[in-house]
N, C-alpha and C. Protein backbone atom coordinates (compact mmCIF):
# COMPACT_ATOMS: atom_id res chain seq x y z
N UNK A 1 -42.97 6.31 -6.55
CA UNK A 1 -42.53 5.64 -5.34
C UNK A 1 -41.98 4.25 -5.66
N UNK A 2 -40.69 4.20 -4.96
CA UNK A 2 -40.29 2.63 -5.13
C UNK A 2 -40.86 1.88 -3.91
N UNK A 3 -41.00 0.47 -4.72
CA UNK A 3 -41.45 -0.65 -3.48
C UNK A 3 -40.19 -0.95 -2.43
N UNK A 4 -40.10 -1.82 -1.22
CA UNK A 4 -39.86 -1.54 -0.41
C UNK A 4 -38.33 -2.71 -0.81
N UNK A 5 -38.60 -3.55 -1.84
CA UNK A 5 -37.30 -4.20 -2.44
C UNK A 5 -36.20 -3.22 -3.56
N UNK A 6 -36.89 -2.05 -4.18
CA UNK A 6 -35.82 -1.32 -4.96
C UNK A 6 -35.43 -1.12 -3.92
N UNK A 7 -36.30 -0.45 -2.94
CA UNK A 7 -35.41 1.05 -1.87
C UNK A 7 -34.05 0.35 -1.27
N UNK A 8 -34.27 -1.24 -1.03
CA UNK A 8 -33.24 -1.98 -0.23
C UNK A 8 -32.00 -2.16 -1.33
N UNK A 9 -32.52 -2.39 -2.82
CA UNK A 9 -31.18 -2.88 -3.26
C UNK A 9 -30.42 -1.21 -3.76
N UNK A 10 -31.01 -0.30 -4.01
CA UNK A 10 -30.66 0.95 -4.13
C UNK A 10 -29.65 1.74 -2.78
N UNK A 11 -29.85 0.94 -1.52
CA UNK A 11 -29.27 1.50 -0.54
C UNK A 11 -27.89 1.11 -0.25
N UNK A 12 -27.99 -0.96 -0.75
CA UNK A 12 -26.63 -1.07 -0.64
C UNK A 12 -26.00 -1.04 -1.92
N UNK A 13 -26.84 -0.36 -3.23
CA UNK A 13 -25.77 0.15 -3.98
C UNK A 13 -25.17 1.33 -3.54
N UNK A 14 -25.40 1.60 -3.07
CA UNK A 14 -24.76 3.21 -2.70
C UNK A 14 -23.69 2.65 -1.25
N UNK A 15 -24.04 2.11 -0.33
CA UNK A 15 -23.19 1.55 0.08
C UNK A 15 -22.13 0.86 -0.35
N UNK A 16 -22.29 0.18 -0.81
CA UNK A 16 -20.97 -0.25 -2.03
C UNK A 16 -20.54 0.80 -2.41
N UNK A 17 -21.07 1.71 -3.36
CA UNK A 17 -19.74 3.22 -3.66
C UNK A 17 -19.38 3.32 -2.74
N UNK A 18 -19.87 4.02 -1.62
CA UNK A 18 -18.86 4.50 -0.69
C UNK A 18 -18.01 3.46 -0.21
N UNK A 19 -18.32 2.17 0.52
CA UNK A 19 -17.29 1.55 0.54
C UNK A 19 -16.22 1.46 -0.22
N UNK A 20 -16.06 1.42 -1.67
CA UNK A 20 -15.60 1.23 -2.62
C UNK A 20 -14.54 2.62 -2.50
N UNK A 21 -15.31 3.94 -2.57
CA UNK A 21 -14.55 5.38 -2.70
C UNK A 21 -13.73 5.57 -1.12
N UNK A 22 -14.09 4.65 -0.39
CA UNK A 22 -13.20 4.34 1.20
C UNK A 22 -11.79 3.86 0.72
N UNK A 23 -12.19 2.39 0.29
CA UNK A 23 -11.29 2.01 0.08
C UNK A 23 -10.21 2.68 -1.24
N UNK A 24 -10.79 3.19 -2.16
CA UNK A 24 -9.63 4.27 -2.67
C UNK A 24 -8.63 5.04 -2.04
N UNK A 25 -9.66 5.64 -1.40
CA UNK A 25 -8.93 6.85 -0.74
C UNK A 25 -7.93 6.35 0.46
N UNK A 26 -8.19 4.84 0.93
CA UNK A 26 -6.89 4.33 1.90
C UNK A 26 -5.76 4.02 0.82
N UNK A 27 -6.24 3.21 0.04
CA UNK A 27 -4.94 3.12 -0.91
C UNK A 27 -3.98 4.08 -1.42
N UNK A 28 -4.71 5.30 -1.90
CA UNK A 28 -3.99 6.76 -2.29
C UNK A 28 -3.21 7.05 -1.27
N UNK A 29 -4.00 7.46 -0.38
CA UNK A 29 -3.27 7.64 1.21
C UNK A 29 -1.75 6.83 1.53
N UNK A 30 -2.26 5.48 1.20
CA UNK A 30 -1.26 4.61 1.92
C UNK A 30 0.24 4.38 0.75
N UNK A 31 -0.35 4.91 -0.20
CA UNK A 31 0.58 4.67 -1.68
C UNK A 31 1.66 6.14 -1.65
N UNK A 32 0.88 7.28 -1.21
CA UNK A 32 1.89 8.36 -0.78
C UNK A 32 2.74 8.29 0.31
N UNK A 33 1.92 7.08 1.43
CA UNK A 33 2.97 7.56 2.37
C UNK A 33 4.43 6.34 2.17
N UNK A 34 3.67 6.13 1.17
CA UNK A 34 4.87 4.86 1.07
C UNK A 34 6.27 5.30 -0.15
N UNK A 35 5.45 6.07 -0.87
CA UNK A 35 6.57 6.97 -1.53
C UNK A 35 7.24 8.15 -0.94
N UNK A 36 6.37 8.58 0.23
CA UNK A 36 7.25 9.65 1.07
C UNK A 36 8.33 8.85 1.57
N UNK A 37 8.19 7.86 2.36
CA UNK A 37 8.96 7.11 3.12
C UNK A 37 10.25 6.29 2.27
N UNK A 38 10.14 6.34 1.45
CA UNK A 38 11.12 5.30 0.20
C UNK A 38 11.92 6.65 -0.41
N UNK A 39 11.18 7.63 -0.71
CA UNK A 39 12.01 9.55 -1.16
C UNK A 39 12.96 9.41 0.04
N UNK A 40 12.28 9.69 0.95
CA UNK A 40 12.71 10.00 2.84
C UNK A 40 14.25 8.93 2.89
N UNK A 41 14.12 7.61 2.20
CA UNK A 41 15.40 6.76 2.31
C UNK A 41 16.35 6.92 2.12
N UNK A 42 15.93 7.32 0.23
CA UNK A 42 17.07 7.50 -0.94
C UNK A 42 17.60 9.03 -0.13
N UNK A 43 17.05 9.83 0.25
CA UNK A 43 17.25 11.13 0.48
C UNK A 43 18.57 10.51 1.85
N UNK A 44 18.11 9.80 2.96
CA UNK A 44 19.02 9.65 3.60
C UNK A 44 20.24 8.89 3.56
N UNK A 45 20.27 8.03 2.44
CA UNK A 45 21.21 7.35 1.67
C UNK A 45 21.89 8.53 1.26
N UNK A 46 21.46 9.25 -0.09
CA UNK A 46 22.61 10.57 -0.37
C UNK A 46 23.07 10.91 0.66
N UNK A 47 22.67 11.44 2.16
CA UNK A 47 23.39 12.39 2.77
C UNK A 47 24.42 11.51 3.80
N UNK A 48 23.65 10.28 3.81
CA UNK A 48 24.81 9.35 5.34
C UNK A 48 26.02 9.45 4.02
N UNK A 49 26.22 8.73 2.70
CA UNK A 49 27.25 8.45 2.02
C UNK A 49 28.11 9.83 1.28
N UNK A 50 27.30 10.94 2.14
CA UNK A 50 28.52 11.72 1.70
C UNK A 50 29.11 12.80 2.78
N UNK A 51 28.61 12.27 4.01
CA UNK A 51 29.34 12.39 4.88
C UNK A 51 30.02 11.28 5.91
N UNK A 52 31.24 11.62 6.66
CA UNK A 52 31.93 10.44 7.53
C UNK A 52 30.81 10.42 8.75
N UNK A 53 30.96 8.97 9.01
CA UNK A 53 30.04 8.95 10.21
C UNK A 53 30.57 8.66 11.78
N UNK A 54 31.10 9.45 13.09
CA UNK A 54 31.72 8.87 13.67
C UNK A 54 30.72 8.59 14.56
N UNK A 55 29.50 7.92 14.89
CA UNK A 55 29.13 7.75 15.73
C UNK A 55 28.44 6.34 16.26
N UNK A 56 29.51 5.55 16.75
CA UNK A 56 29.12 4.20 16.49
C UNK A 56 27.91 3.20 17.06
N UNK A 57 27.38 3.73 17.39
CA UNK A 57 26.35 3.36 17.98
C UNK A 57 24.84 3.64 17.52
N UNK A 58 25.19 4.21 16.19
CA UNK A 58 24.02 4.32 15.18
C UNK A 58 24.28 3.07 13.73
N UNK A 59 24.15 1.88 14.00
CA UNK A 59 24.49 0.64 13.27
C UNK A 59 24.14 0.99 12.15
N UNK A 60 22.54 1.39 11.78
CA UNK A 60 21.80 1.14 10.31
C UNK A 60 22.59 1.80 9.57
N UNK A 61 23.37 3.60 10.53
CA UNK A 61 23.82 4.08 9.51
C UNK A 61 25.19 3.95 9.16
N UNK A 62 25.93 3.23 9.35
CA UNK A 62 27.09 2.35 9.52
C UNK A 62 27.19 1.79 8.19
N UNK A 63 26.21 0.74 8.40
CA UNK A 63 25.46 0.03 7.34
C UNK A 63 25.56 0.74 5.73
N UNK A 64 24.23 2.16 6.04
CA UNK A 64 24.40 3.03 4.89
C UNK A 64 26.26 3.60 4.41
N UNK A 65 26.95 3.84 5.60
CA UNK A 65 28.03 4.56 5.24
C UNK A 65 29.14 3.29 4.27
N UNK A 66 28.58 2.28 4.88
CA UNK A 66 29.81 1.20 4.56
C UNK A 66 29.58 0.22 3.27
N UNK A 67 28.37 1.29 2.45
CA UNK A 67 28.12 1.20 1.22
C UNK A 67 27.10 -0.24 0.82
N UNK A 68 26.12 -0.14 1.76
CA UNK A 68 25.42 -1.68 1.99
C UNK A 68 23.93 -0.28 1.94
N UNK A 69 24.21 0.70 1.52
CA UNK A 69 22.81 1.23 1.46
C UNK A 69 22.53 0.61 0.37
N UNK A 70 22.91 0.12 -1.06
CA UNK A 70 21.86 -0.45 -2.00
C UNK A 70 21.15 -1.65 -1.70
N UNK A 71 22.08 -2.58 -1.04
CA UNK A 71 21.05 -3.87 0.16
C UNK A 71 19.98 -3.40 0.73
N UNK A 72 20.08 -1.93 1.28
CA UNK A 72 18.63 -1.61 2.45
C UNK A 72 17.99 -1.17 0.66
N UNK A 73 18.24 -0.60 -0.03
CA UNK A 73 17.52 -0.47 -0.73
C UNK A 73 16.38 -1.23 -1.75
N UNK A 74 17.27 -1.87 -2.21
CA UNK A 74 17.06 -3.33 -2.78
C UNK A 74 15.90 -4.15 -2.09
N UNK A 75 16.16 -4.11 -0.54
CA UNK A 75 15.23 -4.75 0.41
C UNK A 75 13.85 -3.98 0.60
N UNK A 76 13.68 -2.64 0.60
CA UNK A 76 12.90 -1.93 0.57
C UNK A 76 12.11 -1.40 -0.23
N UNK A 77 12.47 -1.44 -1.72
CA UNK A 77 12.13 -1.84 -3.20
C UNK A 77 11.59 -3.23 -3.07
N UNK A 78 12.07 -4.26 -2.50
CA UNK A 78 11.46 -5.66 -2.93
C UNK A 78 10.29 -5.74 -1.81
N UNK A 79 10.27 -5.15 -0.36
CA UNK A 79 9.22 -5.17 0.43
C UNK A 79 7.96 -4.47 -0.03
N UNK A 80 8.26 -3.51 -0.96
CA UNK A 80 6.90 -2.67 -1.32
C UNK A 80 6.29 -3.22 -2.53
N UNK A 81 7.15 -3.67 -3.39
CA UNK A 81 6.76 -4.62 -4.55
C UNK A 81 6.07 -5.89 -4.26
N UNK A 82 6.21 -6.72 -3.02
CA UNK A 82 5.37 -7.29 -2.22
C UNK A 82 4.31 -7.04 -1.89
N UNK A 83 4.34 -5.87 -1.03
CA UNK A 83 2.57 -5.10 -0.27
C UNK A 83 1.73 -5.00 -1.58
N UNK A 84 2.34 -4.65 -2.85
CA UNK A 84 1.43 -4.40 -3.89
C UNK A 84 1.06 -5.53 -4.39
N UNK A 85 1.97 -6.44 -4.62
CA UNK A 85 1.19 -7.73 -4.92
C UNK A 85 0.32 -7.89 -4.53
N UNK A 86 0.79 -7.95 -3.00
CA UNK A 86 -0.70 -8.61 -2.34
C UNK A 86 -1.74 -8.12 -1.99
N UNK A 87 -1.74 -6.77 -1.82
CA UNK A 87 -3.01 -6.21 -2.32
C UNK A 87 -3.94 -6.42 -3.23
N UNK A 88 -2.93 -6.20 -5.03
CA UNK A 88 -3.80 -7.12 -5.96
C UNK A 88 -4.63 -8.14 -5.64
N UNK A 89 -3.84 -9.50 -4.95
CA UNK A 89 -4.39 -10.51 -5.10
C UNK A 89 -4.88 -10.68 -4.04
N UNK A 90 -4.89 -9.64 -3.09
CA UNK A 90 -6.31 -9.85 -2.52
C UNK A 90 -7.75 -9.04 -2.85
N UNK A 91 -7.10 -7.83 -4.10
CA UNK A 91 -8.54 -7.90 -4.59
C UNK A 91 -8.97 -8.22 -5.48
N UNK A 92 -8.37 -9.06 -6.71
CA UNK A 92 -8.84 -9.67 -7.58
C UNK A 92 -9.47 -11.16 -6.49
N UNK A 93 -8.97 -11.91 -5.46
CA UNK A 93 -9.86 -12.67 -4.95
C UNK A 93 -11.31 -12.12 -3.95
N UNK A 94 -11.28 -11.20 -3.74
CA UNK A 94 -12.45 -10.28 -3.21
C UNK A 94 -13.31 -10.17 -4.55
N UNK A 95 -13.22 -9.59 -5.78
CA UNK A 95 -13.82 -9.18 -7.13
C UNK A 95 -14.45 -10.39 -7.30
N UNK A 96 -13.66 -11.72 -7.19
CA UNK A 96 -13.92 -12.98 -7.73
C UNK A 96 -15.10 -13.55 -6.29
N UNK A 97 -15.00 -13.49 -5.69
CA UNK A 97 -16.03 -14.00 -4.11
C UNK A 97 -17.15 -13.22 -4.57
N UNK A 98 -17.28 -11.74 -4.85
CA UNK A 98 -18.13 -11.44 -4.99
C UNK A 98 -18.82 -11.36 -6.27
N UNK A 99 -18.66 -11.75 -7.61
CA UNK A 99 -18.77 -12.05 -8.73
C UNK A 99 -19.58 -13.45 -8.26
N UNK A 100 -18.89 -14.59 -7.58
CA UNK A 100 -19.52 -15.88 -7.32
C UNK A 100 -20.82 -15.49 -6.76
N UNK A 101 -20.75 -14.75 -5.45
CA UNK A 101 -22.06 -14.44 -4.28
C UNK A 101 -23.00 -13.96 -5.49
N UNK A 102 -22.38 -13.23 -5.98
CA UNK A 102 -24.02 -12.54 -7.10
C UNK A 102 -24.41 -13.67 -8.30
N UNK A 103 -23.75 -14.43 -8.55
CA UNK A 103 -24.60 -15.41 -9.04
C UNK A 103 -24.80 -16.18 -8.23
N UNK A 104 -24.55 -16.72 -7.58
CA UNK A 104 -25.60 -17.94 -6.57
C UNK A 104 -26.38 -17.15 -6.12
N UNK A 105 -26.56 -15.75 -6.01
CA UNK A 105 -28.00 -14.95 -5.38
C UNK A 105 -28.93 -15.22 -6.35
N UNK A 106 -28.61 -15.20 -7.85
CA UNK A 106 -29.49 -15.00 -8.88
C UNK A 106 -29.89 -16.07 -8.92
């Protein structure tokens, strides 16, 4: 039998995994849908630029037809290269907060 201080630090270790295997599984999640969506682009880039577009009142694809799809691209490549940054660095400063908290506990 454990005393009534293992049972506590044993519970939020396990809490921590799962938190931890949470937060994986949003990232995976959120990392596919972000490559579906960027496939989903390039895919609509090929097809606006190889067909004529007469319908003027669809701007973005105007845009794509009038050969300014590597700008949306470019922009959309540099927006996701962003989100990942900052993800990192918000969890290497999370790693680091909690690295500090466990020594000032000790």
């Amino acid at each position: 039998m454990y005393d009534t201080e293992k049972r506590i630090e044993l519970v939020k270790k396990r809490m921590h995994e799962y938190h931890r295997r949470q937060e994986r599984r949003t990232v995976c999640r959120l990392s596919v849908l972000c490559t579906l969506l960027f496939l989903s682009l390039v895919g609509t880039m090929g097809i606006m630029q190889s067909q004529p577009i007469d319908i003027t009142g669809m701007y973005g694809a105007i845009l794509l037809h009038e050969d300014a799809g590597g700008y949306v691209l470019v922009a959309v490549i540099s927006f996701t290269v962003a989100v990942v940054i900052t993800a990192l660095c918000i969890k290497f400063r999370k790693k680091g907060q909690k690295s500090q908290a466990a020594e000032n506990h000790v």
